[in-house]
Protein backbone atom coordinates (compact mmCIF):
# COMPACT_ATOMS: atom_id res chain seq x y z
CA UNK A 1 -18.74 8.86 -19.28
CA UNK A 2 -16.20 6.01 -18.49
CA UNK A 3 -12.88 6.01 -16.53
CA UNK A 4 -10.33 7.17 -18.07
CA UNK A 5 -7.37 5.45 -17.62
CA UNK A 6 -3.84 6.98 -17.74
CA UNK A 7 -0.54 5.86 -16.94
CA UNK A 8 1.95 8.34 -16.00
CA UNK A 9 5.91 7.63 -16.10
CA UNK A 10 7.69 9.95 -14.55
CA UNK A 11 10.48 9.97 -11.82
CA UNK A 12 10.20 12.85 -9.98
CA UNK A 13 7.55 12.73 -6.77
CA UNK A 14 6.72 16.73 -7.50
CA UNK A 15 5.86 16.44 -10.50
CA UNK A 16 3.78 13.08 -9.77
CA UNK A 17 2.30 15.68 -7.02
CA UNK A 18 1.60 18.58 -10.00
CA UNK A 19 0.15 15.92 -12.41
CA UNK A 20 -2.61 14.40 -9.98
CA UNK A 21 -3.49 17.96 -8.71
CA UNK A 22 -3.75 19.33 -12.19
CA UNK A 23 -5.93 15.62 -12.79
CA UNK A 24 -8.25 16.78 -10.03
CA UNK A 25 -9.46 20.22 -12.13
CA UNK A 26 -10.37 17.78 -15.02
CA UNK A 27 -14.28 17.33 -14.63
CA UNK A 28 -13.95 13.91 -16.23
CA UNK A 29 -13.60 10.95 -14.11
CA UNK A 30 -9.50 9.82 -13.84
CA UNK A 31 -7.79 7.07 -12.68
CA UNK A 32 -4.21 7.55 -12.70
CA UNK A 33 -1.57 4.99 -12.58
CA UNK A 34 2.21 5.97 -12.02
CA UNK A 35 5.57 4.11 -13.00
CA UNK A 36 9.10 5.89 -12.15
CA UNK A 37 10.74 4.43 -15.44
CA UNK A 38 10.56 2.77 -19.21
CA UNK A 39 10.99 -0.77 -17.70
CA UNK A 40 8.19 -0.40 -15.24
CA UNK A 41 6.34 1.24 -18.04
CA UNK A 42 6.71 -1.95 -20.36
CA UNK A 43 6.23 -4.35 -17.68
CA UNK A 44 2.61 -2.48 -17.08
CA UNK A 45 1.61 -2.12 -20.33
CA UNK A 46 2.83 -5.98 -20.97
CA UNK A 47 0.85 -6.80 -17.72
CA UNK A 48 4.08 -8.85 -16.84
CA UNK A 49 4.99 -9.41 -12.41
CA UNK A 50 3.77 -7.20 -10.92
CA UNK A 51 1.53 -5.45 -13.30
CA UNK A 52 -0.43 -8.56 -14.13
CA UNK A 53 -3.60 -6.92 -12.89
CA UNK A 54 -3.06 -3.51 -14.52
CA UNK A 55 -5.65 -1.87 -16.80
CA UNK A 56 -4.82 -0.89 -20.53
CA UNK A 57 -4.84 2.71 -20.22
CA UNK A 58 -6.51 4.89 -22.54
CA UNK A 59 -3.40 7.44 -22.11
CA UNK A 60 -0.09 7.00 -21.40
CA UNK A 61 2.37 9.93 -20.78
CA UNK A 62 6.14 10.29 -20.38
CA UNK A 63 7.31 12.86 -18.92
C-alpha cells in the first residue's frame, strides 16, 4: 500500500497534536503535512516559495 499523503490546515498546535495521534491508530502508512492557514494552504498545493518541493496530497483537510 502507498503513502498516503495528507495535508492538514489548521491553526491550533492541539489540535495539530490530536490529528497526528489519532494518524498514528490508522494501520495505513501516513505522511502528514501541516499549514496554519488558506494562504499557506494555496501556496502548498500551488508548490509556489516555499512549498516548491511539496507532494500533491491525496487528502487535504481544513479544519
Amino acid at each position: 500500500m502507498n503513502t498516503l499523503q495528507i495535508l492538514l490546515v489548521e491553526d491550533n498546535p492541539g489540535d495539530i497534536r490530536l490529528t497526528k495521534e489519532a494518524l498514528k491508530q490508522y494501520e495505513a502508512k501516513t505522511t502528514l503535512q501541516v499549514v496554519t492557514d488558506g494562504e499557506q494552504a494555496l501556496r502548498y498545493l500551488n508548490k509556489e516559495g516555499e512549498f516548491n518541493q511539496a507532494t500533491t496530497p491525496i487528502y487535504c483537510f481544513l479544519i
